[in-house]
Protein backbone atom coordinates (compact mmCIF):
# COMPACT_ATOMS: atom_id res chain seq x y z
CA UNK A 1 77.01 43.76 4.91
CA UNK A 2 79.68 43.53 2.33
CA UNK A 3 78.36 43.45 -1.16
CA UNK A 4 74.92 43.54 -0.75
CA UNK A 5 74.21 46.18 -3.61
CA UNK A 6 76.03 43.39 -5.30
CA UNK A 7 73.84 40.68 -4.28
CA UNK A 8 70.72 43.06 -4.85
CA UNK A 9 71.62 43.30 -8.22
CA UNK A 10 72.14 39.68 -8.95
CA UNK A 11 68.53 38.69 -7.08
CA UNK A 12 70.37 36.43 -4.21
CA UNK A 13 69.31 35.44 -1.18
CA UNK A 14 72.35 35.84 1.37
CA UNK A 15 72.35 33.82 4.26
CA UNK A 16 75.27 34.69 6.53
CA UNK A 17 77.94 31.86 7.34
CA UNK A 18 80.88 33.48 9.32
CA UNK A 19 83.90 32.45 7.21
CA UNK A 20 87.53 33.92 7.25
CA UNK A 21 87.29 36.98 3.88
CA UNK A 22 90.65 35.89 2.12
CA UNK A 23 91.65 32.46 -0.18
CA UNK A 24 94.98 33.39 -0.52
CA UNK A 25 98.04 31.07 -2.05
CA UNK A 26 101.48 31.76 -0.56
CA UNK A 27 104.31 30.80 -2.62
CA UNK A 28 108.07 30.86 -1.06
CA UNK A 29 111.23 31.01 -3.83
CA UNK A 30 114.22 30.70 -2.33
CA UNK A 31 116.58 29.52 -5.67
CA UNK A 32 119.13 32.09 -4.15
CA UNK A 33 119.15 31.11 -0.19
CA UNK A 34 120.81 28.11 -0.68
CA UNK A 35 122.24 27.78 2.41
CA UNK A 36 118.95 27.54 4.15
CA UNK A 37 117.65 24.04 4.89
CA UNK A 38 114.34 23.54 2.43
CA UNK A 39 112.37 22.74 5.75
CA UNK A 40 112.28 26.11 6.66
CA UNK A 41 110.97 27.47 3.89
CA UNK A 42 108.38 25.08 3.87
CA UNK A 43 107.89 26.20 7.41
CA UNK A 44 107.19 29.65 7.00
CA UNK A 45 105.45 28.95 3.62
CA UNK A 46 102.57 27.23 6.00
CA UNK A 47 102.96 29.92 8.64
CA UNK A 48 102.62 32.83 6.28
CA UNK A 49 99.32 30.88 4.90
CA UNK A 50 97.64 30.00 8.20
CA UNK A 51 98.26 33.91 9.03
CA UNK A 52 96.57 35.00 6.07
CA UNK A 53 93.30 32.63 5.41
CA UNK A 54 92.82 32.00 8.78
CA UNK A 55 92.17 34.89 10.75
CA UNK A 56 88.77 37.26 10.90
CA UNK A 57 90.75 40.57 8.96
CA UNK A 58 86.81 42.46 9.13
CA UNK A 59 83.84 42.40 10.96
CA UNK A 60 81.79 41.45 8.09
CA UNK A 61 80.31 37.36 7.17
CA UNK A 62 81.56 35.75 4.35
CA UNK A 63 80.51 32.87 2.22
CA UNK A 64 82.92 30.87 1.19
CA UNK A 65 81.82 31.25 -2.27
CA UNK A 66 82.88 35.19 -1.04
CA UNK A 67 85.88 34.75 -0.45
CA UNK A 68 88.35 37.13 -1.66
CA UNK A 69 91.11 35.27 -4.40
CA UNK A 70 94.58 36.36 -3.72
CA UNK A 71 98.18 35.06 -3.97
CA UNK A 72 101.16 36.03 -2.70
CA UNK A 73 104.77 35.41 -3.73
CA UNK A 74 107.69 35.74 -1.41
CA UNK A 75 110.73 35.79 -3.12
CA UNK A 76 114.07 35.38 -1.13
CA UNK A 77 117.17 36.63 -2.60
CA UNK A 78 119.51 36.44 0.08
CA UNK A 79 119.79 35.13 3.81
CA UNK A 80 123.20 36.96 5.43
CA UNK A 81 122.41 35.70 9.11
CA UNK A 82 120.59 33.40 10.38
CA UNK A 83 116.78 34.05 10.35
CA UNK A 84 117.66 37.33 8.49
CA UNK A 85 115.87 37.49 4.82
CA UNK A 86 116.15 39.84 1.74
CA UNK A 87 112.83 39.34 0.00
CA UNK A 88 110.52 40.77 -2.34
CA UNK A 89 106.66 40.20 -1.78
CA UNK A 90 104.55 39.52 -5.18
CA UNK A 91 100.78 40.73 -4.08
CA UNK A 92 98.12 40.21 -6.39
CA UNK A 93 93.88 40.06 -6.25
CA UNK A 94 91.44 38.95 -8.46
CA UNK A 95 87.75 39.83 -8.08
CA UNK A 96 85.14 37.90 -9.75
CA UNK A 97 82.67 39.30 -12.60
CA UNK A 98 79.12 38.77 -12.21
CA UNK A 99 77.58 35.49 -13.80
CA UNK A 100 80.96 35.10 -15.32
CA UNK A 101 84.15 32.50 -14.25
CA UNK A 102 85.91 35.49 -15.36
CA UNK A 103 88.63 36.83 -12.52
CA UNK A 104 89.01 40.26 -13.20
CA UNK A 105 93.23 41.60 -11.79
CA UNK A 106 92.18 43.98 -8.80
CA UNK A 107 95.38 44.51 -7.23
CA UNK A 108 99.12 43.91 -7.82
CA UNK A 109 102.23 45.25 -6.55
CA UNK A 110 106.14 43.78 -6.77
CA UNK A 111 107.43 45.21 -3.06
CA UNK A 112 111.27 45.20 -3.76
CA UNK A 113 112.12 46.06 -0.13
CA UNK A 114 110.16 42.84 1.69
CA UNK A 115 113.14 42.39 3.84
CA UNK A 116 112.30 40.26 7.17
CA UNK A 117 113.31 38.00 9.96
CA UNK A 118 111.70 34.80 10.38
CA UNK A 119 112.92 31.90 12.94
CA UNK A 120 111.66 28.28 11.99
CA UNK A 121 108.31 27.77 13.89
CA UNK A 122 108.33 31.30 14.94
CA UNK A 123 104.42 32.28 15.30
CA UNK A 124 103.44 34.70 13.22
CA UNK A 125 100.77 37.02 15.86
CA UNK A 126 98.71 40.12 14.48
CA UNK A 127 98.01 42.67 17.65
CA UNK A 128 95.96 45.16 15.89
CA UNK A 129 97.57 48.70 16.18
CA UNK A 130 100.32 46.67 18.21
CA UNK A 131 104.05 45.81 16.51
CA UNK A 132 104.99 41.74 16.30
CA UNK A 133 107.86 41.87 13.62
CA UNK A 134 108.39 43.24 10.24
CA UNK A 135 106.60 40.20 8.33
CA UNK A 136 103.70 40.39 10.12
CA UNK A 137 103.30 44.03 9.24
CA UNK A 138 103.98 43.15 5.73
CA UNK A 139 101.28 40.03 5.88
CA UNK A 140 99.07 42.45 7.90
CA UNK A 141 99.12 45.30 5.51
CA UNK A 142 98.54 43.47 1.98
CA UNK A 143 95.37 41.35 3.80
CA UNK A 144 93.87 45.00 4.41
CA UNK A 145 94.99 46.70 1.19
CA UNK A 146 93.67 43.44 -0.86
CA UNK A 147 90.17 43.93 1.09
CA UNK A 148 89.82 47.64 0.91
CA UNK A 149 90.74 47.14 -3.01
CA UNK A 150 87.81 44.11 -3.19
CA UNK A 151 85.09 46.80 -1.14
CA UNK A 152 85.95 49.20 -2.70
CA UNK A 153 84.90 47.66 -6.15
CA UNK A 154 81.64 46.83 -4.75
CA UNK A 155 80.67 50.41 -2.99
CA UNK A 156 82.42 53.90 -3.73
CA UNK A 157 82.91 54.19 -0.04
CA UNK A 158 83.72 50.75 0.55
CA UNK A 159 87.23 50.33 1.14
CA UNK A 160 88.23 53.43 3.05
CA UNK A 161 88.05 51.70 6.80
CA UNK A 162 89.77 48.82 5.25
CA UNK A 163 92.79 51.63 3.94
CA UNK A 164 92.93 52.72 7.22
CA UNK A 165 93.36 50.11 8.91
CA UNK A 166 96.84 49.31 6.56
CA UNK A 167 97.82 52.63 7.67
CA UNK A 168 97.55 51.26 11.01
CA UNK A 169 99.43 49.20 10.66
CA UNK A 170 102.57 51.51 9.33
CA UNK A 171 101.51 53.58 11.76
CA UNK A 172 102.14 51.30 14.77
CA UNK A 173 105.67 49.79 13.76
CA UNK A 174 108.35 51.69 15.83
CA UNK A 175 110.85 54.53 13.85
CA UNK A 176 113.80 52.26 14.80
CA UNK A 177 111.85 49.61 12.91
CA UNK A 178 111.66 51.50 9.81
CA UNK A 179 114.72 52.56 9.98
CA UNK A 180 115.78 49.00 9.51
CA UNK A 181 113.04 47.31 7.67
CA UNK A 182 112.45 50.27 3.96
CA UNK A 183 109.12 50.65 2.88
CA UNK A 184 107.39 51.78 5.18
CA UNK A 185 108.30 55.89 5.32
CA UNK A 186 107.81 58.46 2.66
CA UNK A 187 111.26 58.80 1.82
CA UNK A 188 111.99 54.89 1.06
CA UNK A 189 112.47 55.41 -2.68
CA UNK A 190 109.11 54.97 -5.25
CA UNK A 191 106.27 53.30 -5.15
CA UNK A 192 106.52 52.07 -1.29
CA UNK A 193 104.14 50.99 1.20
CA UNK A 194 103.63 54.17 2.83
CA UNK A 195 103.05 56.04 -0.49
CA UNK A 196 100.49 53.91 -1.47
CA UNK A 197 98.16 53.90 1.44
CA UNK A 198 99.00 57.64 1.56
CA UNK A 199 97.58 57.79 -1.59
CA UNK A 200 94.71 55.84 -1.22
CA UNK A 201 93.37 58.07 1.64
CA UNK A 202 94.53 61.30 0.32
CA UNK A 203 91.42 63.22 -0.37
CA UNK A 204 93.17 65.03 -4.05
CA UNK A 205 92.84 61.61 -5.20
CA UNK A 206 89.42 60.23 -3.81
CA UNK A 207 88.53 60.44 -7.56
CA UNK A 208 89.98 56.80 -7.97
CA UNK A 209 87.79 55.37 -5.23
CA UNK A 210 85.42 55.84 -7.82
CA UNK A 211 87.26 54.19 -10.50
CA UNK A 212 87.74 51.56 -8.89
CA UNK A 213 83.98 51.04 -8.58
CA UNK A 214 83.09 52.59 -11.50
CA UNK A 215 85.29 50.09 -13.75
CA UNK A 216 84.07 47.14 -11.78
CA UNK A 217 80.19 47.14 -10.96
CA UNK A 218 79.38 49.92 -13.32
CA UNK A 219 81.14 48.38 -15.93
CA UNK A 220 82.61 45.08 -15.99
CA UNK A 221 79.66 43.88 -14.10
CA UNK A 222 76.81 44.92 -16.64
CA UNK A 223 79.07 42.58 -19.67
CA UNK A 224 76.23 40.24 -18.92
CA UNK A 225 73.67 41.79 -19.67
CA UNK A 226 74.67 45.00 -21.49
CA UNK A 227 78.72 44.70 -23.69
CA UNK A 228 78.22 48.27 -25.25
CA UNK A 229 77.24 50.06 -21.56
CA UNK A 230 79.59 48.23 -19.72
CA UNK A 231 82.27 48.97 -22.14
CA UNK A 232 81.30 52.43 -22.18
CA UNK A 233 81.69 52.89 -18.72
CA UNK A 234 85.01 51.18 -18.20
CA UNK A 235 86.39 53.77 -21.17
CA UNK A 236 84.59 56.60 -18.85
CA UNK A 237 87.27 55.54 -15.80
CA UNK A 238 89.92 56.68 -18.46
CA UNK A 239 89.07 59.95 -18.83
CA UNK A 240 88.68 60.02 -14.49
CA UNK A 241 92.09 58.41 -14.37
CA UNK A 242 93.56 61.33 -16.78
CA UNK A 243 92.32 63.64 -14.19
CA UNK A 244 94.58 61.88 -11.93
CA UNK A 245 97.45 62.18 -14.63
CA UNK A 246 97.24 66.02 -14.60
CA UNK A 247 97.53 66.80 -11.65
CA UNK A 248 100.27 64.01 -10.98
CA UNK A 249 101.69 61.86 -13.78
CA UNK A 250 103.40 59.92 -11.43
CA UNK A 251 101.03 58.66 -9.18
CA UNK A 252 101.17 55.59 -7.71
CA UNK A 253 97.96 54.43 -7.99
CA UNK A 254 98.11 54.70 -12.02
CA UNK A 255 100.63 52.63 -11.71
CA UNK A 256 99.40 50.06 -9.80
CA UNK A 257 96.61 50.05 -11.54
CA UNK A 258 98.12 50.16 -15.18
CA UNK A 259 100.18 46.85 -13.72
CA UNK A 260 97.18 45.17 -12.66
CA UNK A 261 95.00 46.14 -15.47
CA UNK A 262 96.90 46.97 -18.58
CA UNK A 263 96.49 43.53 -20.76
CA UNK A 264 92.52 43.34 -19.19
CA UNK A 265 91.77 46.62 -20.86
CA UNK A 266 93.23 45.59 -24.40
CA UNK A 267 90.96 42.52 -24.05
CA UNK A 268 88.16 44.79 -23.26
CA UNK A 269 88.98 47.54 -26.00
CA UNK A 270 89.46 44.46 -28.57
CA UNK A 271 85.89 44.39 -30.12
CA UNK A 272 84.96 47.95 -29.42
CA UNK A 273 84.06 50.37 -32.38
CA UNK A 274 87.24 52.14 -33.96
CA UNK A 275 85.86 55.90 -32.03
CA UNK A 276 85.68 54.35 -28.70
CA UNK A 277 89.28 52.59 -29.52
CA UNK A 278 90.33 56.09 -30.92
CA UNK A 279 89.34 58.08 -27.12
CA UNK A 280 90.81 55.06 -25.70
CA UNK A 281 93.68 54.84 -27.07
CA UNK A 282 95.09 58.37 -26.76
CA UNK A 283 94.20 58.53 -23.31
CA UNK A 284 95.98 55.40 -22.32
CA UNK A 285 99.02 55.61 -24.06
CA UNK A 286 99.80 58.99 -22.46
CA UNK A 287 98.78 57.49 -19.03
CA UNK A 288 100.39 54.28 -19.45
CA UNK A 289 104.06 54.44 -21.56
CA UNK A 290 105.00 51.64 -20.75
CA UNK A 291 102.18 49.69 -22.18
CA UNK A 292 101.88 52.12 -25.01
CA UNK A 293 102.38 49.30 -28.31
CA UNK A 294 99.97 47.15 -27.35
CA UNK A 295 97.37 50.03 -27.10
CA UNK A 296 98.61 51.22 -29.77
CA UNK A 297 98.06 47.66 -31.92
CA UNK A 298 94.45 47.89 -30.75
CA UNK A 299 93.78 50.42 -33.67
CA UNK A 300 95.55 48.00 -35.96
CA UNK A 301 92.43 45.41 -35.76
């Protein structure tokens, strides 16, 4: 049952109420399509919400309280034809932190190459290892990356079906399909769909399943009760992630998870003691350019 090592460790009696696993916000921006009527938008806005919160993605019971936070942000640049979109999807997860309101950033990703078509009232059907339309692959795929991300935080071994299950879903969409619709090959530039879920269930890099649950129950998860070990082991997924760095600096999971992560860990690495800043510091800034000042500043305070 998902989480119960969680709910072990925080003494909770679970008592299982079959509930749909994601509380996700859909967002449409359309500034660009101006030639669309608003309606439609709104439309799909609903449709792409309904898809996502209210169908059974696992096998597992939720509580409500369990559900998994999420948002998505569709973004539509451009509308050539009619029910023809350019788009770019915004994906992001939170996760909570025990006996904290704290939302700790699990997962986020910009996907520059959401392109779709979408017909007002057109309804949006999920046929599992089955092909519908290009944004129900899209919708499909984030749901089961977002979940495998959320296990896998909770139990080193916990998100792999979930992983699987997005590859799936790539897996299933016909070559004539990706051929139109980018993302979803090796090829399709950087940091695609298909590289990403590649990634995830590639076993050279199996290391960052563990990171993933190291950082979260191992560390951010014992703040309650223990700062200076939960600290500690959150700087320990640093050192893992440098593995990850040497044998490929540019992997896409340290990027996703520098972009979900980055301003968490200077929060974190705020009131630690100038050594553990020191390890820190070097290790991110070589992992993480981009973000390199404002590790850098840490050593300033």
């Amino acid at each position: 049952m998902r989480k119960m090592l969680y709910l072990i460790l925080v003494v909770v009696s679970y008592t299982a109420v079959q509930a749909q696993e994601l509380d996700c916000s859909v967002r449409i921006e359309a500034v660009k399509a101006q030639n669309i009527e608003p309606r439609v938008f709104k439309t799909l806005e609903t449709a792409v919400y309904e898809f996502m919160n209210q169908r059974k993605w696992t096998k597992d019971k939720f509580e409500p309280s369990e559900k998994i936070k999420c948002s998505i942000i569709i973004n539509i640049t451009e509308s050539p034809t009619e029910g023809d979109y350019r788009a770019n999807f915004i994906v992001q997860s939170q996760r909570p932190v025990f006996n904290s309101s704290y939302q700790s950033p699990l997962f986020s990703q910009n996907d520059k190459e959401a392109n779709f078509e979408y017909f007002e009232f057109q309804q949006l059907d999920y046929i599992q290892n089955g092909y519908t339309n290009n944004l129900v692959s899209l919708l499909a795929y984030y749901a089961y990356i977002i979940i495998g991300y959320d296990y896998q935080s909770f139990n080193p071994n916990g998100g792999e079906q979930y992983f699987k299950l997005a590859k799936s879903v790539i897996d299933a969409i016909p070559q004539t399909q990706k051929s139109k619709f980018k993302g979803w090959s090796a090829f399709d530039g950087s940091n695609n769909r298909y590289q990403l879920v590649d990634a995830l269930l590639n076993p050279r890099y199996k290391i960052f399943n563990q990171i993933l649950y190291t950082y979260h129950f191992v560390g951010l998860d014992k703040f309650y009760d223990d700062i200076a070990t939960g600290r500690e082991a959150v700087i320990s997924t640093f050192k893992d992630l440098e593995t990850l760095y040497e044998d490929n600096p540019n992997n896409i999971l340290l990027r996703t998870f520098f972009v979900a992560k980055s301003d968490e860990i200077v929060n974190i690495l705020s009131e630690a003691t100038p050594n553990e800043k020191g390890v820190a510091v070097n290790l991110l800034t070589k992992m993480d350019p981009v973000n390199s000042e404002k590790y850098r500043n840490l050593l300033k305070r």
